[in-house]
PDB file of N, CA and C in Angstrom:
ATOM      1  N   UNK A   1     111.145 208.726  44.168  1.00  0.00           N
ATOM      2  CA  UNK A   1     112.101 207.658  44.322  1.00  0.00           C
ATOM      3  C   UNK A   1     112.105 206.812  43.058  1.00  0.00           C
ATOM      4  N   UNK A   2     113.282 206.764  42.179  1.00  0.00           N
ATOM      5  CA  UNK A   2     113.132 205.732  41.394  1.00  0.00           C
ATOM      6  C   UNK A   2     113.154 204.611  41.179  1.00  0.00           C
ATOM      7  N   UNK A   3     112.145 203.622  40.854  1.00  0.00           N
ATOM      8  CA  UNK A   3     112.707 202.103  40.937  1.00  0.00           C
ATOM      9  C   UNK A   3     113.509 201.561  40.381  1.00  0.00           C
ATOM     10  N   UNK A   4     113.832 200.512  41.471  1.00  0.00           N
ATOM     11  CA  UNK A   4     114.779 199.617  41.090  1.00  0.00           C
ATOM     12  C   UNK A   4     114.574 198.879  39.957  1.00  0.00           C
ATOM     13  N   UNK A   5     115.481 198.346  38.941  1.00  0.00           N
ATOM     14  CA  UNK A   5     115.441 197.210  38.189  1.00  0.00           C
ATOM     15  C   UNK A   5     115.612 195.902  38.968  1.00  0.00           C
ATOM     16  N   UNK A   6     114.680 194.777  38.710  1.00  0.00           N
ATOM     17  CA  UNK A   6     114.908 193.519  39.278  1.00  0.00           C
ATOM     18  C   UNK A   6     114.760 192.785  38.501  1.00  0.00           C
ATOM     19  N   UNK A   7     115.404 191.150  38.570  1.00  0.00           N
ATOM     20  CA  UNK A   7     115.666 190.112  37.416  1.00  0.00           C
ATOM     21  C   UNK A   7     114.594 189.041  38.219  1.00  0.00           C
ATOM     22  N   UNK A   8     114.177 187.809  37.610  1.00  0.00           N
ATOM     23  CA  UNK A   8     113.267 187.058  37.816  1.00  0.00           C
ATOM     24  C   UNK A   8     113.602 186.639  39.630  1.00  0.00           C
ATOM     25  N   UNK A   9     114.802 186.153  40.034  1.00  0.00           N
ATOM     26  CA  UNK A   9     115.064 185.891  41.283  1.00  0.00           C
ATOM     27  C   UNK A   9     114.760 187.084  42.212  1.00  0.00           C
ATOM     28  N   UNK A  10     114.956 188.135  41.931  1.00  0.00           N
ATOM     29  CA  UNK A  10     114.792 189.392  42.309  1.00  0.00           C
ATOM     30  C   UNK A  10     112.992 189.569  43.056  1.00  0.00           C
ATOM     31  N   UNK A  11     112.458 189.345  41.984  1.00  0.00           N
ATOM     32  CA  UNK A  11     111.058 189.105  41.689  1.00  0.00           C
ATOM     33  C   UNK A  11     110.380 187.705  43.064  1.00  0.00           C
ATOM     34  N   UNK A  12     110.870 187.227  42.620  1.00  0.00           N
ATOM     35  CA  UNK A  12     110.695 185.519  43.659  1.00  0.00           C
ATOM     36  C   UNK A  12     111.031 186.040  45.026  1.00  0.00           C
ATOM     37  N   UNK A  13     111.900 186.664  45.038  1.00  0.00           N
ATOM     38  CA  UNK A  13     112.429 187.163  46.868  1.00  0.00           C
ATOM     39  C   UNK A  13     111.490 188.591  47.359  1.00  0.00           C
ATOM     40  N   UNK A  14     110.864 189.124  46.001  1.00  0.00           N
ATOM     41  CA  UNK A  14     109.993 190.232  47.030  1.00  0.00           C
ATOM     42  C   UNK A  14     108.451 189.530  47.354  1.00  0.00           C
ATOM     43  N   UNK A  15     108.036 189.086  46.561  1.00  0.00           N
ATOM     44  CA  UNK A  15     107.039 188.287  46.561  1.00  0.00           C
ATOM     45  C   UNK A  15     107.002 187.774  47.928  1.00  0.00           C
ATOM     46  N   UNK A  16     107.664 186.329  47.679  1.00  0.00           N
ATOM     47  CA  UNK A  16     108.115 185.691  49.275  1.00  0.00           C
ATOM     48  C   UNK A  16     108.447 187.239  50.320  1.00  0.00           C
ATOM     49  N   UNK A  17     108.736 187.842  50.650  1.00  0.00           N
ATOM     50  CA  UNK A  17     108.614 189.165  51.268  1.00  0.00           C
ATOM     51  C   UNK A  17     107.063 189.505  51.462  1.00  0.00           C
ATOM     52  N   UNK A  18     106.328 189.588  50.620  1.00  0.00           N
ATOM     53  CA  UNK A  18     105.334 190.271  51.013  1.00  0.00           C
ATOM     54  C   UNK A  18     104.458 189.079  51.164  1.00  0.00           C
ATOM     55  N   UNK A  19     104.693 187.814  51.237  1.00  0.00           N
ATOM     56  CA  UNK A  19     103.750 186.999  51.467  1.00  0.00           C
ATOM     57  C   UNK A  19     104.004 186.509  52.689  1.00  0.00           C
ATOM     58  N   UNK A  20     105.420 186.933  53.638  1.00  0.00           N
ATOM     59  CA  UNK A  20     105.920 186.802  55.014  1.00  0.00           C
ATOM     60  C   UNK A  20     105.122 188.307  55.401  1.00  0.00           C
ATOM     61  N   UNK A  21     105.037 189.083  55.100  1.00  0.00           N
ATOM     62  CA  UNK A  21     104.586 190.595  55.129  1.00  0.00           C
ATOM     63  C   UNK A  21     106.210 191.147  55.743  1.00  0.00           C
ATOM     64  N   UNK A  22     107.252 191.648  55.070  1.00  0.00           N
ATOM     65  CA  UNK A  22     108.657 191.265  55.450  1.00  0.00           C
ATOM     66  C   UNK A  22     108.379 193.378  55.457  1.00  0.00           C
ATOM     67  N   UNK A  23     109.246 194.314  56.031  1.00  0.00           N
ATOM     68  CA  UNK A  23     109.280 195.241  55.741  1.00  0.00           C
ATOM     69  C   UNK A  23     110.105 195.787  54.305  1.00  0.00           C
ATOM     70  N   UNK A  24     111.249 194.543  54.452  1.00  0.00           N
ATOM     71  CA  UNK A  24     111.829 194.836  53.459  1.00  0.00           C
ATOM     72  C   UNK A  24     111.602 194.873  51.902  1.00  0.00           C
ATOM     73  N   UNK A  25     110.628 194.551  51.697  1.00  0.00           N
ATOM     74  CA  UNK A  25     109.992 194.163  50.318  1.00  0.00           C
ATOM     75  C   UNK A  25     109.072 195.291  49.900  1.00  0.00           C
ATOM     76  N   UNK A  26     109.074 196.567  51.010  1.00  0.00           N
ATOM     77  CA  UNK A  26     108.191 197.620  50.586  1.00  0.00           C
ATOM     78  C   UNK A  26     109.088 198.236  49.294  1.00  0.00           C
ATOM     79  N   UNK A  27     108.804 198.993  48.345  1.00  0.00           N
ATOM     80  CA  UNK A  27     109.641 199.970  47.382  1.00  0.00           C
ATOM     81  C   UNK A  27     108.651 199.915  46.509  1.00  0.00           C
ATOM     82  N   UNK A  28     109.309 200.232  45.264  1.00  0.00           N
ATOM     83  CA  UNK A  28     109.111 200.835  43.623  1.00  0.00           C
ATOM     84  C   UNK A  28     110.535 199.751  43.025  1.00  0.00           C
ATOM     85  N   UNK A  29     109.776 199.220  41.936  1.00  0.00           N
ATOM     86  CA  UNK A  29     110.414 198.075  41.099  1.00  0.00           C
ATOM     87  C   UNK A  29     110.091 197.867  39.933  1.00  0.00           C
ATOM     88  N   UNK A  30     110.988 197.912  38.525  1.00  0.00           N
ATOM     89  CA  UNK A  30     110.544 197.876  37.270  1.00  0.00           C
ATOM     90  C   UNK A  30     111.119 196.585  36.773  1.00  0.00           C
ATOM     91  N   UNK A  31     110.601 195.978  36.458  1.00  0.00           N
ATOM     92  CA  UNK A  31     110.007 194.478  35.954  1.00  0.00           C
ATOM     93  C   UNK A  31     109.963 194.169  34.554  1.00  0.00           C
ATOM     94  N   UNK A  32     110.550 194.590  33.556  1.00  0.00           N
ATOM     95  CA  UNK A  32     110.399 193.913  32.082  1.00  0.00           C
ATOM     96  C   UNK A  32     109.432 195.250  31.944  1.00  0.00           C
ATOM     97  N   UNK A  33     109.493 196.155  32.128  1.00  0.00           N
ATOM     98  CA  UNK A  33     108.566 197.552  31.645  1.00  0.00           C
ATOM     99  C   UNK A  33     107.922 198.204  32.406  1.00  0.00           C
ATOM    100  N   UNK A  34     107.435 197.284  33.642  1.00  0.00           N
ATOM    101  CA  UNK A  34     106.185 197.227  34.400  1.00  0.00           C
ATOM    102  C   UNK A  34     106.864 197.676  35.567  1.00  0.00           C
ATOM    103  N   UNK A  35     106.480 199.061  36.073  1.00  0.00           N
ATOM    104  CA  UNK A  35     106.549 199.508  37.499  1.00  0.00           C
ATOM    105  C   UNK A  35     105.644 198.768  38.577  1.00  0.00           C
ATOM    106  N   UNK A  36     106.009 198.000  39.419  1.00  0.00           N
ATOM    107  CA  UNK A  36     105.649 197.220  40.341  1.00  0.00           C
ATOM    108  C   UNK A  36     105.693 197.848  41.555  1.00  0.00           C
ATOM    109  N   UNK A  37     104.536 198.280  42.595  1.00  0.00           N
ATOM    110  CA  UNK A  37     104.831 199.274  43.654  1.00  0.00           C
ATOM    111  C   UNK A  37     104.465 198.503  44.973  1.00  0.00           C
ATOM    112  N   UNK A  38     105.287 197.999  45.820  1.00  0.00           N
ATOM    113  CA  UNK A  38     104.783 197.100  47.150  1.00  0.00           C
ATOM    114  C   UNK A  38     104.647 198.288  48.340  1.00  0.00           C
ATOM    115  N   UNK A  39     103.836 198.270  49.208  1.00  0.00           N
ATOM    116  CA  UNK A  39     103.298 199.374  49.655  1.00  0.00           C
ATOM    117  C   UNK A  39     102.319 198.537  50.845  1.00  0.00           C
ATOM    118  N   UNK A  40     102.664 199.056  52.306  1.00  0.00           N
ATOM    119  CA  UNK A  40     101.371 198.668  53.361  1.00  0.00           C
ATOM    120  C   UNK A  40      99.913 199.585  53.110  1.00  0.00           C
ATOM    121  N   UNK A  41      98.988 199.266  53.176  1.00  0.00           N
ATOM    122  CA  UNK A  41      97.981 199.553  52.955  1.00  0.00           C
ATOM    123  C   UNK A  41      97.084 200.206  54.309  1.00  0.00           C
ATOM    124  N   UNK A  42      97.068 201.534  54.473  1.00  0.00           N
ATOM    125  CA  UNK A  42      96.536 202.740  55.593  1.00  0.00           C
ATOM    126  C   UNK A  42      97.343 202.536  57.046  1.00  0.00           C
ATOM    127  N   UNK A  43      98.802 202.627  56.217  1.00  0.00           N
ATOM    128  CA  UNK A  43      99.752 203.235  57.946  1.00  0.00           C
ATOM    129  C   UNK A  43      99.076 204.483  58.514  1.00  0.00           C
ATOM    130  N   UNK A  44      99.448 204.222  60.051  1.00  0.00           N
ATOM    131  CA  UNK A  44      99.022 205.221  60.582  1.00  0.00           C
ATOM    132  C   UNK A  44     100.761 205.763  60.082  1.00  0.00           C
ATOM    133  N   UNK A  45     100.198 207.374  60.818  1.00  0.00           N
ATOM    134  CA  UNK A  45     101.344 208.365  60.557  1.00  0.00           C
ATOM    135  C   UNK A  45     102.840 208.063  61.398  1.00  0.00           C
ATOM    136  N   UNK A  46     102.698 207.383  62.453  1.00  0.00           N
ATOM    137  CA  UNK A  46     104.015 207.044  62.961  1.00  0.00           C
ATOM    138  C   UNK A  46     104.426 206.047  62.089  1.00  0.00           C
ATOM    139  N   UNK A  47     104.116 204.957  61.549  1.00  0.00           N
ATOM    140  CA  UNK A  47     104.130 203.366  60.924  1.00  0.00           C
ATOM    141  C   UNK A  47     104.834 204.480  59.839  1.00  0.00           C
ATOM    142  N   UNK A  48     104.174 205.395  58.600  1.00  0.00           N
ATOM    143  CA  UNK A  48     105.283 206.211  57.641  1.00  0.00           C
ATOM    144  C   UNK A  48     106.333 207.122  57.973  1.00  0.00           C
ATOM    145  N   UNK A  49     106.147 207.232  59.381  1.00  0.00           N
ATOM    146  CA  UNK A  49     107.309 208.566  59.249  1.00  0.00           C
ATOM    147  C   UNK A  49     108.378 207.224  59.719  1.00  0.00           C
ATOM    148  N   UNK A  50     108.231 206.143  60.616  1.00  0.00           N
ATOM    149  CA  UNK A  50     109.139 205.376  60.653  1.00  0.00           C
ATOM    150  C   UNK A  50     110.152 204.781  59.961  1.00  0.00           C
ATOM    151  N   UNK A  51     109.221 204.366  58.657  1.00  0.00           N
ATOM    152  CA  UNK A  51     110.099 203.363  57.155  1.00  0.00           C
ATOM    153  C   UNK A  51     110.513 204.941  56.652  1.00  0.00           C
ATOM    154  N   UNK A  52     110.199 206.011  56.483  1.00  0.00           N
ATOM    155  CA  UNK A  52     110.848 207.083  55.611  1.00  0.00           C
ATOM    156  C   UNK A  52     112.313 207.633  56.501  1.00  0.00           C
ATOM    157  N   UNK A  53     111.985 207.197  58.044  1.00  0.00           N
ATOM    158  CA  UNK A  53     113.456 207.597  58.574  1.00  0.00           C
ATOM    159  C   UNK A  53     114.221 206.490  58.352  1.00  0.00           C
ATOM    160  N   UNK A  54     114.133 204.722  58.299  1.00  0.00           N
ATOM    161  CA  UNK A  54     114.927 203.835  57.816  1.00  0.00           C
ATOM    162  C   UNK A  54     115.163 204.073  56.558  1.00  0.00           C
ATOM    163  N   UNK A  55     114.137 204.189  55.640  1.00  0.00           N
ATOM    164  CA  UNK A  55     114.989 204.168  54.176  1.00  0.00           C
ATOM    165  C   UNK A  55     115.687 205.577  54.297  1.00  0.00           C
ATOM    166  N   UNK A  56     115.928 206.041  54.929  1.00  0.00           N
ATOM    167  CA  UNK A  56     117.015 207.921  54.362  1.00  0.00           C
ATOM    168  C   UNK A  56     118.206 206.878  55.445  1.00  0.00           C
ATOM    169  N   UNK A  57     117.463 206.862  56.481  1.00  0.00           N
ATOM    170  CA  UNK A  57     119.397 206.116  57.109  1.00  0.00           C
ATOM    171  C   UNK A  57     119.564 205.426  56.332  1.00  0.00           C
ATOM    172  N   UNK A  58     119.140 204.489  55.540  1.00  0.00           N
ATOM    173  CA  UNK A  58     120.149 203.462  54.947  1.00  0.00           C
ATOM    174  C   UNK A  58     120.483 204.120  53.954  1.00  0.00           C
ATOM    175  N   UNK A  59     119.774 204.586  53.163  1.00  0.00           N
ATOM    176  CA  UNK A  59     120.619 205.379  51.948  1.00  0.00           C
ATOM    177  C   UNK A  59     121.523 206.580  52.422  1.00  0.00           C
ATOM    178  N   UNK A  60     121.808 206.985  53.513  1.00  0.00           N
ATOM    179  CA  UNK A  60     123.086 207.635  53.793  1.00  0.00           C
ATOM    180  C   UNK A  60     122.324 209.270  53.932  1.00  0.00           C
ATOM    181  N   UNK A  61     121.243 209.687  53.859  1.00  0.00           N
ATOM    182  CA  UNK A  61     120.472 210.708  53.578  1.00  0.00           C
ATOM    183  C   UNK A  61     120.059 211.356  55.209  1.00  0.00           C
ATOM    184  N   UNK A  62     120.231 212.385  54.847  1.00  0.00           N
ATOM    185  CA  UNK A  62     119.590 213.002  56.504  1.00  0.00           C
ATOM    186  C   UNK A  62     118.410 212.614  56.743  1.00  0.00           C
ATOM    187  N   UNK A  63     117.742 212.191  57.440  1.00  0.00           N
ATOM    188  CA  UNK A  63     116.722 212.106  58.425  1.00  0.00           C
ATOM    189  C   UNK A  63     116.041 213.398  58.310  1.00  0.00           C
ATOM    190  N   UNK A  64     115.679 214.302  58.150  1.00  0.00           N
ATOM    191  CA  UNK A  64     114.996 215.538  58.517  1.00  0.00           C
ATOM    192  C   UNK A  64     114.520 216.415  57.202  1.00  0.00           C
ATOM    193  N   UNK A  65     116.002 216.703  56.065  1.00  0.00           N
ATOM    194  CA  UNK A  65     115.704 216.831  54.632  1.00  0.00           C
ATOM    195  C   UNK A  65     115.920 216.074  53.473  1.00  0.00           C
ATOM    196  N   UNK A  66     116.685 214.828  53.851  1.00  0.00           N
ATOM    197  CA  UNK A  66     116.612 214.124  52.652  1.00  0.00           C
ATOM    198  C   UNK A  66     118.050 214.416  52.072  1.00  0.00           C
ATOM    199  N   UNK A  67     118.869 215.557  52.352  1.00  0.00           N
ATOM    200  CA  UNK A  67     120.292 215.551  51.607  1.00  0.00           C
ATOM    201  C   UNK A  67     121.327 214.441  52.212  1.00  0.00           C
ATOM    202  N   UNK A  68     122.187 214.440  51.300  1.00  0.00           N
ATOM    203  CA  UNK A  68     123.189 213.433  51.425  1.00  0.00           C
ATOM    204  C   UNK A  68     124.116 214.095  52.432  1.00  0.00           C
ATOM    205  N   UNK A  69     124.339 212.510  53.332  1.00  0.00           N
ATOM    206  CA  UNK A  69     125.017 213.206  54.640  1.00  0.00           C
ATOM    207  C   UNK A  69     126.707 212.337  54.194  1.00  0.00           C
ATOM    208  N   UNK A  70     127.618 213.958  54.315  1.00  0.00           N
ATOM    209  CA  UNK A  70     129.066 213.591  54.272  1.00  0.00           C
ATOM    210  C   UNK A  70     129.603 213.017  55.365  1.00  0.00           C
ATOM    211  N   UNK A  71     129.240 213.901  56.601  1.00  0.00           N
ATOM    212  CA  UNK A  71     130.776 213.143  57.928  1.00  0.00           C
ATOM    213  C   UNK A  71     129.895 211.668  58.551  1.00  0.00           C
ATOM    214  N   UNK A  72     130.793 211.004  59.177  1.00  0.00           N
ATOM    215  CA  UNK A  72     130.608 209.642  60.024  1.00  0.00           C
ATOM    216  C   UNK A  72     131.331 210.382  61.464  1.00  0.00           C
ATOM    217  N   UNK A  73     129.990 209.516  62.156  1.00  0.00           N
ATOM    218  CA  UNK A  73     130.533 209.784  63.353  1.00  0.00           C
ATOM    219  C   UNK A  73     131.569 208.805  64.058  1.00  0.00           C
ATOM    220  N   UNK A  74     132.801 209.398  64.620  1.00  0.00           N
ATOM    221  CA  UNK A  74     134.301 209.073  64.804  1.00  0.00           C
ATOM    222  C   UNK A  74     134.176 207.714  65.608  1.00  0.00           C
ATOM    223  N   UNK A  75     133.408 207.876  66.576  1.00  0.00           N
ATOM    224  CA  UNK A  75     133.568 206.823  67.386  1.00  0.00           C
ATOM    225  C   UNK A  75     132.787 205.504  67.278  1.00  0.00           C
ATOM    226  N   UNK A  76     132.260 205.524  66.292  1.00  0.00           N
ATOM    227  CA  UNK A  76     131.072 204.429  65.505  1.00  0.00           C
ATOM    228  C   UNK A  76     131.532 204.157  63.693  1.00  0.00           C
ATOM    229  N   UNK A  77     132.097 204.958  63.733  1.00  0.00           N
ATOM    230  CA  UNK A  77     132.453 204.497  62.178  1.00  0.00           C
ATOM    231  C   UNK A  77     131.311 204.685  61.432  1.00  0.00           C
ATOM    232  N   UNK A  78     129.847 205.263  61.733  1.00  0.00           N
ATOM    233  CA  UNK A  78     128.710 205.315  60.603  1.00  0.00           C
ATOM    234  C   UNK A  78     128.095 206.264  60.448  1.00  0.00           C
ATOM    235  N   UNK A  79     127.610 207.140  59.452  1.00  0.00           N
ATOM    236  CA  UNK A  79     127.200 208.282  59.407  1.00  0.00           C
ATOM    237  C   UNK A  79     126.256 208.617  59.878  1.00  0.00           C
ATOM    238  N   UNK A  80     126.222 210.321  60.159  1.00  0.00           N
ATOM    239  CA  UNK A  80     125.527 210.851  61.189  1.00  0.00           C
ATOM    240  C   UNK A  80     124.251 210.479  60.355  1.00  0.00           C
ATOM    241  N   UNK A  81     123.522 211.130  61.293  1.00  0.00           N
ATOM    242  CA  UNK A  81     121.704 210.798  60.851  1.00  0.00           C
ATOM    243  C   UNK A  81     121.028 212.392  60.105  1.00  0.00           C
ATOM    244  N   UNK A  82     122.215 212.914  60.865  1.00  0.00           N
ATOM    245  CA  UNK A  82     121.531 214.233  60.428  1.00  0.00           C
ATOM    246  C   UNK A  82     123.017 215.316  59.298  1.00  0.00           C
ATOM    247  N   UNK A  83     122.360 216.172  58.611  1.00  0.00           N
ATOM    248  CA  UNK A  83     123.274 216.623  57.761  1.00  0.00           C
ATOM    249  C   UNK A  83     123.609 218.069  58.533  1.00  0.00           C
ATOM    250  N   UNK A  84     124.650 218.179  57.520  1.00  0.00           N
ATOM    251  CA  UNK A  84     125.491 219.703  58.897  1.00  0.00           C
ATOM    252  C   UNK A  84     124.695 220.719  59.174  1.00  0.00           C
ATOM    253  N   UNK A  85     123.739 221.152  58.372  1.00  0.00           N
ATOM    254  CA  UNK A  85     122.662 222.501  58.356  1.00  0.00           C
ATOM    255  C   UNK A  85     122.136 222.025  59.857  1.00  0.00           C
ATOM    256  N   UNK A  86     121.629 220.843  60.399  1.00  0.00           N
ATOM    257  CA  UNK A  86     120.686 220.121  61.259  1.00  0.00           C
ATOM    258  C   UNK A  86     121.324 220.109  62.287  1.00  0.00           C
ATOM    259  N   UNK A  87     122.540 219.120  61.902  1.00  0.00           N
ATOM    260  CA  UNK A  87     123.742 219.326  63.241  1.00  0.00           C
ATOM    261  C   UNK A  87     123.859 220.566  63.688  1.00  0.00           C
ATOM    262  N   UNK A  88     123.975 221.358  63.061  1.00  0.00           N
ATOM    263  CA  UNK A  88     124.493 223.183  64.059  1.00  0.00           C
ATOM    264  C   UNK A  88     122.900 223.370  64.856  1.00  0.00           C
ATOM    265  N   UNK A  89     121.965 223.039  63.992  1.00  0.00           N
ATOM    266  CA  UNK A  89     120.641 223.107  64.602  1.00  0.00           C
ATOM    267  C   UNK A  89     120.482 223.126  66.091  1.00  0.00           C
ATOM    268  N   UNK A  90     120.715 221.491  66.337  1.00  0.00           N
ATOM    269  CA  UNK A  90     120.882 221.167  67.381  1.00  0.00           C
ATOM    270  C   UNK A  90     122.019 221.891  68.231  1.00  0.00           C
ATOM    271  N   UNK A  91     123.144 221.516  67.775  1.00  0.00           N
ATOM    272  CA  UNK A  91     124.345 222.370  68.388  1.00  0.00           C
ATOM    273  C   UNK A  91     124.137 223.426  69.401  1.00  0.00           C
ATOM    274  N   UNK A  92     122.835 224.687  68.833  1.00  0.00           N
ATOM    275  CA  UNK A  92     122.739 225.841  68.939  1.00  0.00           C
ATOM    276  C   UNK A  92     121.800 225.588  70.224  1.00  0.00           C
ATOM    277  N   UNK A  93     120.529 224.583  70.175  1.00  0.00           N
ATOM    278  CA  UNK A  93     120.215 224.277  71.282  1.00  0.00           C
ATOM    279  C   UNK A  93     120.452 223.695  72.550  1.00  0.00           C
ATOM    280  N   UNK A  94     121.627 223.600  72.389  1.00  0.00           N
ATOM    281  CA  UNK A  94     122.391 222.673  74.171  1.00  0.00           C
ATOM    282  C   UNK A  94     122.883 223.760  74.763  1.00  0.00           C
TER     283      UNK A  94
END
């Protein structure tokens, strides 16, 4: 995952994040040179597989491999969770 670039305010709001212990302030962040890595310290295995299925939904990414998911589902307006290889997956099992 590559980090983000952040500017001094940038900086001030993850901080305050991890000093609330905020989830959102977990990532990879480059700082004036300096890769900055915020990170919980000995998740159990549900606690990581959890934040790795939020960060792929929010970045638009399947849930399962990580590729970029094209269709939205019709009646929600927001994209599926899973990418088409996955979808037939399932499909095949009902």
């Amino acid at each position: 995952m590559k980090p983000k670039k952040v500017t001094n305010d940038d900086l001030e709001k993850i901080v305050a994040g991890v000093k609330t212990q905020a989830v959102e302030a977990i990532g990879n962040y480059l700082y004036k040179g300096f890769r900055i890595q915020v990170s919980k310290y000995n998740l159990s295995g549900a606690e990581r597989v959890q934040l790795l299925y939020q960060r792929r939904r929010k970045e638009g990414l399947c849930i399962v491999c990580g590729t970029k998911v094209a269709k939205k589902n019709p009646s929600t307006g927001r994209l599926y969770r899973l990418c088409e290889f996955h979808r037939k997956k399932i499909d095949k099992k009902k």
